[in-house]
Protein backbone atom coordinates (compact mmCIF):
# COMPACT_ATOMS: atom_id res chain seq x y z
CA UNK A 1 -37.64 1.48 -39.39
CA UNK A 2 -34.11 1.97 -38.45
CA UNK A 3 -32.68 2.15 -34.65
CA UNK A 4 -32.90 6.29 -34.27
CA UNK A 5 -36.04 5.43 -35.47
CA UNK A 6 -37.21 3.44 -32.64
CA UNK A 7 -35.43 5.36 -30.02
CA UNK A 8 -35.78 8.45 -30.51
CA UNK A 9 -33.01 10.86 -29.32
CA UNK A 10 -32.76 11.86 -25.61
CA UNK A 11 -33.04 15.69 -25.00
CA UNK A 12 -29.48 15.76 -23.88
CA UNK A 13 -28.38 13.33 -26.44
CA UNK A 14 -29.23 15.83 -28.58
CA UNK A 15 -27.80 18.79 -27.60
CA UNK A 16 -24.61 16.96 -27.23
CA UNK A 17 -24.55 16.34 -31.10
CA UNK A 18 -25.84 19.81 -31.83
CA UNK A 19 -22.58 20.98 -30.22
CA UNK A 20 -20.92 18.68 -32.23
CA UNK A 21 -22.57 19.51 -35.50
CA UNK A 22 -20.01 21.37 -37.05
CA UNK A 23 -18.53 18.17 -37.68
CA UNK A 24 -15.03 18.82 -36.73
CA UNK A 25 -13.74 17.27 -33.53
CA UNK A 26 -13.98 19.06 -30.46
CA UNK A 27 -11.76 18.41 -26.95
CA UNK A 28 -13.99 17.60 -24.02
CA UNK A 29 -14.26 20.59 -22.19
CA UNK A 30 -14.94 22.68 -25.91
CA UNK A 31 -18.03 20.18 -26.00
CA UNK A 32 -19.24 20.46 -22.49
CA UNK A 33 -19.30 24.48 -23.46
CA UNK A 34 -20.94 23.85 -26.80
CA UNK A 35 -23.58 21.61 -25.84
CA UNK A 36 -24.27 24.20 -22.65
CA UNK A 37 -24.44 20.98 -20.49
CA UNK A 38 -22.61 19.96 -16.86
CA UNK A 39 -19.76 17.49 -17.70
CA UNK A 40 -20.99 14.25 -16.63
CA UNK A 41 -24.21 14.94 -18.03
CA UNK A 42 -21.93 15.20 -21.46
CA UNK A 43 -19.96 12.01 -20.11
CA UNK A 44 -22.79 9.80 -19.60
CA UNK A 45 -24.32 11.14 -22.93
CA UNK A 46 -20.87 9.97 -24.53
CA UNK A 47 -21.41 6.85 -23.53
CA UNK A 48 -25.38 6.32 -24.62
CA UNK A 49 -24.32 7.94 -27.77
CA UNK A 50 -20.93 5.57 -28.41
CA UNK A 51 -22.87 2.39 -28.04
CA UNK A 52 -25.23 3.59 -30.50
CA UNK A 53 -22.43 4.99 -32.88
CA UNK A 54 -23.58 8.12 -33.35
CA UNK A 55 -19.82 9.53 -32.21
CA UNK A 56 -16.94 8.32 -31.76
CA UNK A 57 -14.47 8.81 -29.17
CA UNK A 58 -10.68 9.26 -28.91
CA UNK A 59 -8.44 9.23 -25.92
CA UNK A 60 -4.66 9.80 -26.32
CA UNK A 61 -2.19 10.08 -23.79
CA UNK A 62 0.30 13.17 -23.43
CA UNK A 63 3.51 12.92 -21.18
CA UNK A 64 4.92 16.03 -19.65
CA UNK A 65 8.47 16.20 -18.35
CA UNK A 66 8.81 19.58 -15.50
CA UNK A 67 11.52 20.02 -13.64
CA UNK A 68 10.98 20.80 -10.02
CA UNK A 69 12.15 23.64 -8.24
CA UNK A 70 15.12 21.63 -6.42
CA UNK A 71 18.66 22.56 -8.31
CA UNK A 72 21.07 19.40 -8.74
CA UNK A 73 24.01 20.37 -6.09
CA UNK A 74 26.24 19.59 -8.89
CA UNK A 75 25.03 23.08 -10.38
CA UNK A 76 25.83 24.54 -7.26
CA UNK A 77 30.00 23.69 -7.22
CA UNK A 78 29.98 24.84 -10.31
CA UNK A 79 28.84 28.17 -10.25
CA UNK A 80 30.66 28.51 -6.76
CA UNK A 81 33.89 27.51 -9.07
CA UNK A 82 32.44 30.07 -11.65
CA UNK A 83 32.34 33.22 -8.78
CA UNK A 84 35.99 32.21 -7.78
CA UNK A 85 37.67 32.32 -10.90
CA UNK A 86 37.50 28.60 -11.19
CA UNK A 87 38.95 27.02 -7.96
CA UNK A 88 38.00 27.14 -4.09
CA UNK A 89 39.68 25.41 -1.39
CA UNK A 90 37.14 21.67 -0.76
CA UNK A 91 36.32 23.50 2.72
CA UNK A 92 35.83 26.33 1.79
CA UNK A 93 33.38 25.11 -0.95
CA UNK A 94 31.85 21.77 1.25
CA UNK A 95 30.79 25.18 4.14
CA UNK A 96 28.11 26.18 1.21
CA UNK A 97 26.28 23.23 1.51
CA UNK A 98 23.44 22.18 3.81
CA UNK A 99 24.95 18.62 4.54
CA UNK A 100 28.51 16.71 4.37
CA UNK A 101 25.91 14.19 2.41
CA UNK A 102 24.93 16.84 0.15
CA UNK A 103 28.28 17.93 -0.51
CA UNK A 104 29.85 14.79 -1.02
CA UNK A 105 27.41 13.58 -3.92
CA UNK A 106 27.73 16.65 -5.54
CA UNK A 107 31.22 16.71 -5.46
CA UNK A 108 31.25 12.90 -7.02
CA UNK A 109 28.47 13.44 -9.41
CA UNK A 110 31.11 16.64 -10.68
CA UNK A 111 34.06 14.51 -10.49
CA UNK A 112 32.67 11.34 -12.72
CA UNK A 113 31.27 13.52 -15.09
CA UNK A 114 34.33 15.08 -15.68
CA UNK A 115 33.40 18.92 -14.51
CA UNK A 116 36.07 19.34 -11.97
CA UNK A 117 39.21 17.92 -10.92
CA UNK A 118 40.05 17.53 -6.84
CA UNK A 119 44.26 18.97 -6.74
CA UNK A 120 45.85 18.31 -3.65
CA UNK A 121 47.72 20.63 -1.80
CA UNK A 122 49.44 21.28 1.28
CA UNK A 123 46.78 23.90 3.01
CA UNK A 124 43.99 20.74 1.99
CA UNK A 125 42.52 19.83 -1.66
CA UNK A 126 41.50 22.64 -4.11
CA UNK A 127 38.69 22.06 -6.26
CA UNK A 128 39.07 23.14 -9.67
CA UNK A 129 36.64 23.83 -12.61
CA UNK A 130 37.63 21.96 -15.36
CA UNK A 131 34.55 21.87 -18.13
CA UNK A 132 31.70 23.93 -18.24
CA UNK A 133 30.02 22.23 -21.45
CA UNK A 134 27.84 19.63 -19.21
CA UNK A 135 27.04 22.01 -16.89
CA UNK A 136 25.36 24.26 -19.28
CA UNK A 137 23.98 21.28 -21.25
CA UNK A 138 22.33 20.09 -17.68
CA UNK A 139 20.92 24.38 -16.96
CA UNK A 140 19.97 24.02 -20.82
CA UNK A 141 17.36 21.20 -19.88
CA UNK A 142 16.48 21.99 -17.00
CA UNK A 143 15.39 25.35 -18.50
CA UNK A 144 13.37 24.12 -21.17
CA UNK A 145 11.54 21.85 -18.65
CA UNK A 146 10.94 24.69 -16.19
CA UNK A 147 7.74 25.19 -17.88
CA UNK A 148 6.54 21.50 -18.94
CA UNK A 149 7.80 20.08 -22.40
CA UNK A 150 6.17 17.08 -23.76
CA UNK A 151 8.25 13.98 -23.50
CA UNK A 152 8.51 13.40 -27.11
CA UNK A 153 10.04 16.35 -27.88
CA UNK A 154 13.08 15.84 -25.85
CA UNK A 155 16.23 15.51 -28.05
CA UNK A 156 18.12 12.30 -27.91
CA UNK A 157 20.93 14.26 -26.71
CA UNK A 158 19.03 15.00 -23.55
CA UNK A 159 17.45 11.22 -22.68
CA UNK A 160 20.35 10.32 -20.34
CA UNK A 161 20.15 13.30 -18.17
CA UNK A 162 16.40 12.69 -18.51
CA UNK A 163 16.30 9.34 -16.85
CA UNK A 164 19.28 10.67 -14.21
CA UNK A 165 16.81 13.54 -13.54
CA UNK A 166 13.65 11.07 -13.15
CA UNK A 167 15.48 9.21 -10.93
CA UNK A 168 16.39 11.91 -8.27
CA UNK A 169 13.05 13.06 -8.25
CA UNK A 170 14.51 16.44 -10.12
CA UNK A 171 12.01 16.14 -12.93
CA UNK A 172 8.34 14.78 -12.90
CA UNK A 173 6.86 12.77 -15.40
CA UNK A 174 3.07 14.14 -15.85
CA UNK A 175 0.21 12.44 -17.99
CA UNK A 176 -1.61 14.62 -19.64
CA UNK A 177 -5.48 12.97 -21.38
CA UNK A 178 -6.74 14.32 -24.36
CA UNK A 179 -10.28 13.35 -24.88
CA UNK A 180 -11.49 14.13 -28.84
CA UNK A 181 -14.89 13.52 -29.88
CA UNK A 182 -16.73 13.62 -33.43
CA UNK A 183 -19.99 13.10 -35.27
CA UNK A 184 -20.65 9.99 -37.07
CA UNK A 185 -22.29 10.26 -40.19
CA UNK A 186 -25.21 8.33 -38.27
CA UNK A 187 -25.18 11.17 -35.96
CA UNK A 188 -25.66 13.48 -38.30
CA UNK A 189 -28.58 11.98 -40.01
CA UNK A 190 -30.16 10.99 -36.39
CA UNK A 191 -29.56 14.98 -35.52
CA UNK A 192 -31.37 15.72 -38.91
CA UNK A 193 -34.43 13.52 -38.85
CA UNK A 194 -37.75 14.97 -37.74
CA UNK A 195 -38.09 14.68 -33.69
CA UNK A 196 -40.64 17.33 -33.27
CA UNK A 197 -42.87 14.72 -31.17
CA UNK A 198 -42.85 15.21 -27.40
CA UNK A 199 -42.29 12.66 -24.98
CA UNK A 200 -42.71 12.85 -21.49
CA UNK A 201 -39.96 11.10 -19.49
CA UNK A 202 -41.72 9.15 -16.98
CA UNK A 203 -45.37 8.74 -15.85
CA UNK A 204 -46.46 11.00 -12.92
CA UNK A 205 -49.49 11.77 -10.70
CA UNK A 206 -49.42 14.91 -12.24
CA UNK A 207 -49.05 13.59 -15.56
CA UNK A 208 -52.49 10.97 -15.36
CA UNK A 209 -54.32 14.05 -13.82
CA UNK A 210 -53.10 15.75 -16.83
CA UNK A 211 -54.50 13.42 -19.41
CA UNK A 212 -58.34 12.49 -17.48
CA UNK A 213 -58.71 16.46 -17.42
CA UNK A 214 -57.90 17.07 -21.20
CA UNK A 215 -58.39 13.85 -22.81
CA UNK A 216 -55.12 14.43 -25.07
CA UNK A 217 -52.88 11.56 -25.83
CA UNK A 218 -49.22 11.47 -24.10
CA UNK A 219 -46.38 9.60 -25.75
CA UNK A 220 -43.85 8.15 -22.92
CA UNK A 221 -40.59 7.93 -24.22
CA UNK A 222 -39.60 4.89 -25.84
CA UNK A 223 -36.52 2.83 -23.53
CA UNK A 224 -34.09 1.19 -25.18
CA UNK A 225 -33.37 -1.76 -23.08
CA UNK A 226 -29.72 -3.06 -25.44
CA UNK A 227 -28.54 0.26 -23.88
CA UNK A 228 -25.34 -0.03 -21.71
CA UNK A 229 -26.92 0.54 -17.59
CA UNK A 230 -25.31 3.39 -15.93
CA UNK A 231 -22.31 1.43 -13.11
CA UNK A 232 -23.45 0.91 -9.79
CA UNK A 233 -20.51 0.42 -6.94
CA UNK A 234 -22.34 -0.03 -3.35
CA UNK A 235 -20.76 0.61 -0.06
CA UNK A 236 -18.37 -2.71 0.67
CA UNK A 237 -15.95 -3.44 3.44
CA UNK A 238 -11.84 -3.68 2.10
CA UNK A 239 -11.08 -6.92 1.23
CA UNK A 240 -8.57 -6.60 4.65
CA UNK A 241 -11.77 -6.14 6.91
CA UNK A 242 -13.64 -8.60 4.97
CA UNK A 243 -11.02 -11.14 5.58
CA UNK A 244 -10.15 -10.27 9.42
CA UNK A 245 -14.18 -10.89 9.95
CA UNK A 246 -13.64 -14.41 8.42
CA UNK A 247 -10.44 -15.21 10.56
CA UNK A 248 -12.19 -14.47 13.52
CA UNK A 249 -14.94 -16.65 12.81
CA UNK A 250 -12.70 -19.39 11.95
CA UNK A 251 -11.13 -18.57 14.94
CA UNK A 252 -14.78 -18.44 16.97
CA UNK A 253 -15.79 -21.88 15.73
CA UNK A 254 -12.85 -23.58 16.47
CA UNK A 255 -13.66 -22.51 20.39
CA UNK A 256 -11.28 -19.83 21.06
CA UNK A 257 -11.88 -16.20 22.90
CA UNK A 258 -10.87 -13.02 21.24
CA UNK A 259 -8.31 -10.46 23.23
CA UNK A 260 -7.15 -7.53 22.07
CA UNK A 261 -4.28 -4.73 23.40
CA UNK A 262 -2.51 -1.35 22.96
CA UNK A 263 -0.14 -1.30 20.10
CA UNK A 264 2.48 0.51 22.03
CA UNK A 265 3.95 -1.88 24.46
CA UNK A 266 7.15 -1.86 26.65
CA UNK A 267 9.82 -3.91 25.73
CA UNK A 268 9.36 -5.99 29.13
CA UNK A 269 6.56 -7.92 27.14
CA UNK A 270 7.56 -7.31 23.49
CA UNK A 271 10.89 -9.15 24.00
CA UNK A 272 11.69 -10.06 27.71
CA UNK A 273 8.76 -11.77 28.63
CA UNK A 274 9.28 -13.70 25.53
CA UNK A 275 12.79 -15.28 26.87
CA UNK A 276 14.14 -12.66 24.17
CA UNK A 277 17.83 -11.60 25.21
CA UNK A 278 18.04 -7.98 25.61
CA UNK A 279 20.98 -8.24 23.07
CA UNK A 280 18.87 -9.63 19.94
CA UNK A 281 19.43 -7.99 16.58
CA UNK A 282 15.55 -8.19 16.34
CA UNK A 283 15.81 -5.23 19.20
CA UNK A 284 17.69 -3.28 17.34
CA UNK A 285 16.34 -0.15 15.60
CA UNK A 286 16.70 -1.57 12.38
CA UNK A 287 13.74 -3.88 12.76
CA UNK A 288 11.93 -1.95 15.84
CA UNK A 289 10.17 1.31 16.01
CA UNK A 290 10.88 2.48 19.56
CA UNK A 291 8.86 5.36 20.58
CA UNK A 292 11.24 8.18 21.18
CA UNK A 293 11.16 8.57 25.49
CA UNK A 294 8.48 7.07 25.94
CA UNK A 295 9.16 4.65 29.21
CA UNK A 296 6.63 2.25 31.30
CA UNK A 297 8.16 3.59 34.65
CA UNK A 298 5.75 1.51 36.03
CA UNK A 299 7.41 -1.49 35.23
CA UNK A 300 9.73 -3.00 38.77
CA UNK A 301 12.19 -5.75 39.54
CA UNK A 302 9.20 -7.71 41.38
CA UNK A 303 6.38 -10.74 41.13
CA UNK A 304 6.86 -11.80 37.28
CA UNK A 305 9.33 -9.33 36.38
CA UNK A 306 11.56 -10.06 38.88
CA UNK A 307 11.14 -14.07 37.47
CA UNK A 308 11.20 -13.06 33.89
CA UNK A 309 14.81 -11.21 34.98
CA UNK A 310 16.08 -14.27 36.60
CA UNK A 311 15.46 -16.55 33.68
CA UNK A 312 16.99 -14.24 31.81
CA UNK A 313 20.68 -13.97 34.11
CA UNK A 314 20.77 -18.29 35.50
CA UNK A 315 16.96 -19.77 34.41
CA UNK A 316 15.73 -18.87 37.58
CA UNK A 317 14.81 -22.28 38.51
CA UNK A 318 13.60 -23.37 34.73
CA UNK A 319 15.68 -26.27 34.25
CA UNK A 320 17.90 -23.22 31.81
CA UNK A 321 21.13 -21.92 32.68
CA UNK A 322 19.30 -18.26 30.62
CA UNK A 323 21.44 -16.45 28.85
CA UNK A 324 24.04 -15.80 31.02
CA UNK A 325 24.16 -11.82 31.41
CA UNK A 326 23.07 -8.80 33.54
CA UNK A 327 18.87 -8.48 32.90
CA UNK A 328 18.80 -4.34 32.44
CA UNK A 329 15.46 -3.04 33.95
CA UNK A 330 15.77 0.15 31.86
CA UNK A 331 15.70 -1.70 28.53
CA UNK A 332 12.71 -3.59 29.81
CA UNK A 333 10.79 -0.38 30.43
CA UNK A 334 11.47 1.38 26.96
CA UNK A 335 8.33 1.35 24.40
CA UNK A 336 7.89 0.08 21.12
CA UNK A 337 4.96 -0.23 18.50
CA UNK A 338 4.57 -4.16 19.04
CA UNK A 339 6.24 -6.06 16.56
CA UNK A 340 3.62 -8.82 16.90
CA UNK A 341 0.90 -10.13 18.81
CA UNK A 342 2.32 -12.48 21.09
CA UNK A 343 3.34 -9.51 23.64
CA UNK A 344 -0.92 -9.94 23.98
CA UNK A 345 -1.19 -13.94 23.57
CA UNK A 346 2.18 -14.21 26.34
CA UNK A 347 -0.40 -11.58 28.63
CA UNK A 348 -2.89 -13.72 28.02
CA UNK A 349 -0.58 -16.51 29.36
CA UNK A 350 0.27 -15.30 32.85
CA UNK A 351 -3.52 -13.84 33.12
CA UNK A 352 -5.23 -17.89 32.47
CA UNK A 353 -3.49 -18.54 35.86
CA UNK A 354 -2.62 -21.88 34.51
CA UNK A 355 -6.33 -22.87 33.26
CA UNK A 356 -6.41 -23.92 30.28
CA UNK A 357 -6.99 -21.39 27.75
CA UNK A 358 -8.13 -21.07 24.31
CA UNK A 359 -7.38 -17.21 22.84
CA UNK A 360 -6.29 -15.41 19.75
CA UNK A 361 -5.49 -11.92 18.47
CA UNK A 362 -6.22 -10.67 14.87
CA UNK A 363 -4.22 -6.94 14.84
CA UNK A 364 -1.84 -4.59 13.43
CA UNK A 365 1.90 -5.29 14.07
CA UNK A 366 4.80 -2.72 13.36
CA UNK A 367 8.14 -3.66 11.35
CA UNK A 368 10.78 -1.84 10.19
CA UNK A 369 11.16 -3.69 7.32
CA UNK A 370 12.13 -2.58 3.85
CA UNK A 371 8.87 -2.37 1.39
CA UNK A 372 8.78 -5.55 -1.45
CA UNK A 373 5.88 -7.28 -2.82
CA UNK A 374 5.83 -9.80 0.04
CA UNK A 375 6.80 -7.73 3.10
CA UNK A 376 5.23 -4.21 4.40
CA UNK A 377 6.21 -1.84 7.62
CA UNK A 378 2.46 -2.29 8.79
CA UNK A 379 0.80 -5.27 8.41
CA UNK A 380 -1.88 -7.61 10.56
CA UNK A 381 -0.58 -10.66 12.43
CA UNK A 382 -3.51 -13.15 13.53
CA UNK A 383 -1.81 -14.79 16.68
CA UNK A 384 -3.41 -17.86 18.97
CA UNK A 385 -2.41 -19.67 21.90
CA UNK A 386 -4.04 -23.29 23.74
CA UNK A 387 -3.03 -24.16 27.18
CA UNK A 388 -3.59 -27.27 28.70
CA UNK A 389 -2.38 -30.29 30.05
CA UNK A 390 -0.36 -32.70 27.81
CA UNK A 391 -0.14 -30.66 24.78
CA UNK A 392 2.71 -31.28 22.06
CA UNK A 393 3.88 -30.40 18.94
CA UNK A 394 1.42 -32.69 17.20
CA UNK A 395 -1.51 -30.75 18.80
CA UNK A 396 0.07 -27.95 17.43
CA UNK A 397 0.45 -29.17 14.26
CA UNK A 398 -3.58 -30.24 14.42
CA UNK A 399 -4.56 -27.04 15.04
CA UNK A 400 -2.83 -25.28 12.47
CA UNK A 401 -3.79 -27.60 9.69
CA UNK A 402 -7.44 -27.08 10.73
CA UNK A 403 -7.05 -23.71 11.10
CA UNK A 404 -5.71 -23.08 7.63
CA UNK A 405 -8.42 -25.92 6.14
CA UNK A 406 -11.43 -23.76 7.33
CA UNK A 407 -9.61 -20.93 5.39
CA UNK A 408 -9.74 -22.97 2.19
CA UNK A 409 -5.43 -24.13 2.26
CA UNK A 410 -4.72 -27.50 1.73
CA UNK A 411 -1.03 -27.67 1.05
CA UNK A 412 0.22 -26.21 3.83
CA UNK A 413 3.49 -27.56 5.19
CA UNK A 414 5.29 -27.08 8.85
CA UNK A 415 9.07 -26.86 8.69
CA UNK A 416 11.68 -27.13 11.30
CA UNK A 417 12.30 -23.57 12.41
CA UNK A 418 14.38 -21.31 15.58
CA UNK A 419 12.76 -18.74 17.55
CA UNK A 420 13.80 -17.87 21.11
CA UNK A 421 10.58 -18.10 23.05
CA UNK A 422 9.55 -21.42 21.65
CA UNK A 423 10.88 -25.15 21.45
CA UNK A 424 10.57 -27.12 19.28
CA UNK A 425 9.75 -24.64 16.76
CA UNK A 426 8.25 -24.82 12.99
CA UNK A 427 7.55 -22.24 10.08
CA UNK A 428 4.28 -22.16 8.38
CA UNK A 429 4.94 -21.75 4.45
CA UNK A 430 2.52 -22.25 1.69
CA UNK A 431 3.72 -22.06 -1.91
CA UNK A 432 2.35 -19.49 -3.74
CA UNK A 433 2.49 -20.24 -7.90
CA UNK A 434 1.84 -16.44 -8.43
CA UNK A 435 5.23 -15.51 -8.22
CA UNK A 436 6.59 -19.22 -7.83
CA UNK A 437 7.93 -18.95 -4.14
CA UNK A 438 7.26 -20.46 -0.90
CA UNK A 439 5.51 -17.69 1.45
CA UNK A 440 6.19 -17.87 5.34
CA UNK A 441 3.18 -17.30 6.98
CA UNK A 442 4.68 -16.96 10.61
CA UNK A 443 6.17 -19.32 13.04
CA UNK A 444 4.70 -21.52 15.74
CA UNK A 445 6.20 -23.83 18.76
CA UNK A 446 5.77 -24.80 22.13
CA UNK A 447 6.37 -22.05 24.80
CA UNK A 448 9.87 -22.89 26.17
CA UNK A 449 9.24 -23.16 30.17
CA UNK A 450 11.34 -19.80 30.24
CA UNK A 451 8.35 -18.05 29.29
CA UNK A 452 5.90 -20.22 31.21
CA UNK A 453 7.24 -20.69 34.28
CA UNK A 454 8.17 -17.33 35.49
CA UNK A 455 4.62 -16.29 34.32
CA UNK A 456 3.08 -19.07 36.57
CA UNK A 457 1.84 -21.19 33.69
CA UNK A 458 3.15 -25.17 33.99
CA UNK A 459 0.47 -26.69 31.47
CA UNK A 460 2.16 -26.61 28.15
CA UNK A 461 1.14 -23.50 25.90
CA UNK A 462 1.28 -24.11 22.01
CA UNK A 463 1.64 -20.57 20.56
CA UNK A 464 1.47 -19.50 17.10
CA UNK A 465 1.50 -16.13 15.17
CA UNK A 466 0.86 -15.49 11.35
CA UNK A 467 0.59 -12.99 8.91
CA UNK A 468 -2.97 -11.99 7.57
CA UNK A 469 -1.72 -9.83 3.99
CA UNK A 470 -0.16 -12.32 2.22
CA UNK A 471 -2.74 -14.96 2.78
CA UNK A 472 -5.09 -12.44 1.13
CA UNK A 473 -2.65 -12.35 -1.82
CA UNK A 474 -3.59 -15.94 -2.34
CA UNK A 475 -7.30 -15.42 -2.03
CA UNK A 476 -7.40 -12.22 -4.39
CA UNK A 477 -4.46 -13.85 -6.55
CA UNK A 478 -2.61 -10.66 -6.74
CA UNK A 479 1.35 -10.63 -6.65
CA UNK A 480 2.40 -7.43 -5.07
CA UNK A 481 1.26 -7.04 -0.79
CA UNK A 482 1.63 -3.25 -1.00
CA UNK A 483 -1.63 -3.66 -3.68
CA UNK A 484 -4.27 -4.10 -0.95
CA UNK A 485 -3.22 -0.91 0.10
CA UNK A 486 -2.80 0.87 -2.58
CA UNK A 487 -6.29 3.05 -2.99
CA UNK A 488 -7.14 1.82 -6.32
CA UNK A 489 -10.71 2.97 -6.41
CA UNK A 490 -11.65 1.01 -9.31
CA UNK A 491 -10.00 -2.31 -8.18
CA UNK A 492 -11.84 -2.23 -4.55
CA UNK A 493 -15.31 -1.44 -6.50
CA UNK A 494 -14.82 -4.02 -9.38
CA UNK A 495 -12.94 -6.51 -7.52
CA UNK A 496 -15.30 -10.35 -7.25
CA UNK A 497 -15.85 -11.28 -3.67
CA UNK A 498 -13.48 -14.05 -3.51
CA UNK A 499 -13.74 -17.43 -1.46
CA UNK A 500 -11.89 -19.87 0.42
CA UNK A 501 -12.51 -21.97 -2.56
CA UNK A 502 -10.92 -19.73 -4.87
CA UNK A 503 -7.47 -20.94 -3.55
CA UNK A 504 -7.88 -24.77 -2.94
């Protein structure tokens, strides 16, 4: 007795190979008519049918080029050229376009492609058209791609201008899937054979009524249990959330309290509490979103601020000469998305009203950084901070190598680092084989009494702050930061539920 045999066809089994009984090979969508079934009933059937190969199944992969409706500018000075018998004074032609920008790529991309020439003269330069021939082999492509042309049929002639095009964003690449599907010669005989028993589909109330009332005999369909299962993908938390719930219970067994804040904050304790000159490149736009007039007017020259100002002008009584300039309330009051948790964990200072203290932060911090596989704009920083009398770098040190133990690193190392709000100072980095480069996990050091002092604190404050995403890089062993964030569907459902062991 062969396999069709003993598993007899499923109703809509069948009627998928009826459609395909013909035996030519129909696209998807030609089946899903054929058979007269929904599509995933005709996918799932595909799948029962291809493990029992009674069809097989064909995928290929079609790639579209279409231009897009924008016009390369370099089009534009040409046909301006072409409306003025070939030459226009460079103002005269730079006043047709939207931007000085605009104009002056268009006018290079011309120039280097040899399309016009740039003449001086006395009134100002006059451009002048000088070959047409590109510029009609550029309109040429771009008007056989207006519609979608498959990539393949491109000439060679065209790929340069192709991968120019791809590049500006002027033409989109589109994938096109092509699923084909045919009848087996098993299929065929499996569609043939004699199936005229019925089978009822599952056992019901109904069904046992059925048979004590009549008597007749009911044949459940047989279950083939080599059959592939249907997949299964339960609700889960992101691998982010899953691993910000195991920091903080790190964090939670090693005796600290959880705070949390707003993540706008004014400069006054982004940067100023933090003994951060109001002249630091790090407050520069370039690496700080500052939210456009927005101002804590709140914020006066008085208790801690007033302090905070004064370390910053002479040390205010620190033991520090400060830095020796003009403290600008203004600056102090403008907001920024924080660029990391310690404008909470430096709160958190001046609120323990010099008791010791045991706190950390797990939250999103803001950079303007420029996107790579180890750095994003948005990110999470987990921050901590112990006060308490006697502390020292070697506390420090005791806590982070704990800290990073319970999280599965062993091979952590603390180098000598600078940053202004803390002295001594050290950088957490962990070596990451991956992509065979140290990582920095963030920096740590001993709040410098500039910070302290004027917030009332005189127990020594160990203070630390370090990013969350690229430790999760080493526990999913994945290469690329901007992949946990991605939206891959299939890699969140498939992905194992790593462990701290994974990375020891």
């Amino acid at each position: 007795m062969n396999e069709t045999e003993r598993a007899p066809l499923h109703p809509i089994e069948r009627k998928v190979l009826t459609g395909l009984g013909s035996g030519k090979a129909l696209e998807f969508d030609s089946l899903v008519l054929s058979a007269g079934l929904l599509p995933d009933q005709v996918r799932r059937s595909l799948s029962w049918l291809s493990s029992k190969a009674l069809v097989t199944v064909q995928e290929t992969s079609t790639f579209m080029l279409v231009a897009t409706s924008a016009e390369p500018p370099e089009l534009l000075i040409v046909s301006k050229l072409e409306a003025s018998n070939g030459s226009l004074p460079m103002s005269e032609l730079k006043a047709q376009f939207k931007s000085n920008q605009e104009f002056s790529a268009a006018l290079g991309r011309a120039s280097s492609m040899g399309w016009i020439s740039i003449v001086p003269q006395q009134g100002g330069p006059v451009i002048v058209l000088k070959d047409q021939a590109g510029a009609r082999k550029l309109q040429s492509l771009l008007s056989m791609l207006t519609g979608g042309l498959e990539e393949s049929k491109v000439g060679p002639e065209f790929r340069m201008l192709i991968v120019d095009l791809l590049k500006r964003g002027l033409v989109v690449r589109k994938e096109s899937r092509v699923m084909r599907i045919a009848i087996t010669k098993a299929g065929a005989e499996a569609l043939g054979g004699t199936e005229n028993e019925s089978y009822a589909e599952k056992l019901t109330p109904e069904l046992l009524s059925s048979i004590r009332s009549s008597g007749a005999a009911v044949k459940l369909r047989p279950i083939d249990v080599r059959a592939p299962s249907a997949s299964f993908f339960p609700g889960r938390r992101h691998p982010v959330k899953e691993f910000i719930n195991e920091v903080r219970e790190v964090y939670l067994s090693m005796g600290f309290v959880e705070i949390a804040g707003n993540s706008i904050q004014s400069s006054f304790w982004n940067f100023d509490a933090l003994f951060t000159p109001q002249d630091h490149p790090a407050r520069e736009m370039q690496d700080t979103f500052y939210i456009k007039g927005g101002r804590d007017e709140s914020l006066q020259r008085r208790d801690h601020v007033d302090r905070v100002a004064s370390a910053h002008e002479d040390g205010g009584g620190t033991g520090s000469r400060g830095w020796r300039y003009g403290w600008d309330i203004e600056e102090a009051r403008r907001l920024v998305l924080r660029t990391h948790n310690t404008a909470l964990t430096v709160r958190a200072t001046m609120d323990s009203g010099d008791r010791e203290t045991r706190v950390f932060s797990v939250g999103r911090v803001y950079r303007n950084e420029n996107l790579d596989y180890k750095h994003l704009a948005e990110l999470h920083q987990m921050e901590g901070i112990v006060i308490g009398e006697g502390l020292n770098l070697r506390h420090l040190m005791g806590v982070l190598t704990r800290f990073y133990g319970k999280l599965g690193m062993s091979g952590v190392k603390l180098w000598p680092s600078y940053f202004p709000y803390t002295e001594p100072s050290m950088q957490v980095m962990v070596y990451y084989d991956k992509v065979g480069k140290w990582l920095e996990m963030g920096g740590s050091g001993v709040f410098r009494p500039e910070v302290t002092l004027p917030l009332g604190v005189k127990k020594p404050v160990i203070a630390w702050g370090c990013g969350l995403e690229r430790l999760l890089m080493l526990r999913l062993g994945i290469e690329d930061i901007r992949a946990l964030y991605n939206n891959d569907l299939d890699w969140l459902r498939r992905r194992e539920i790593a462990s701290s062991e994974d990375i020891l």
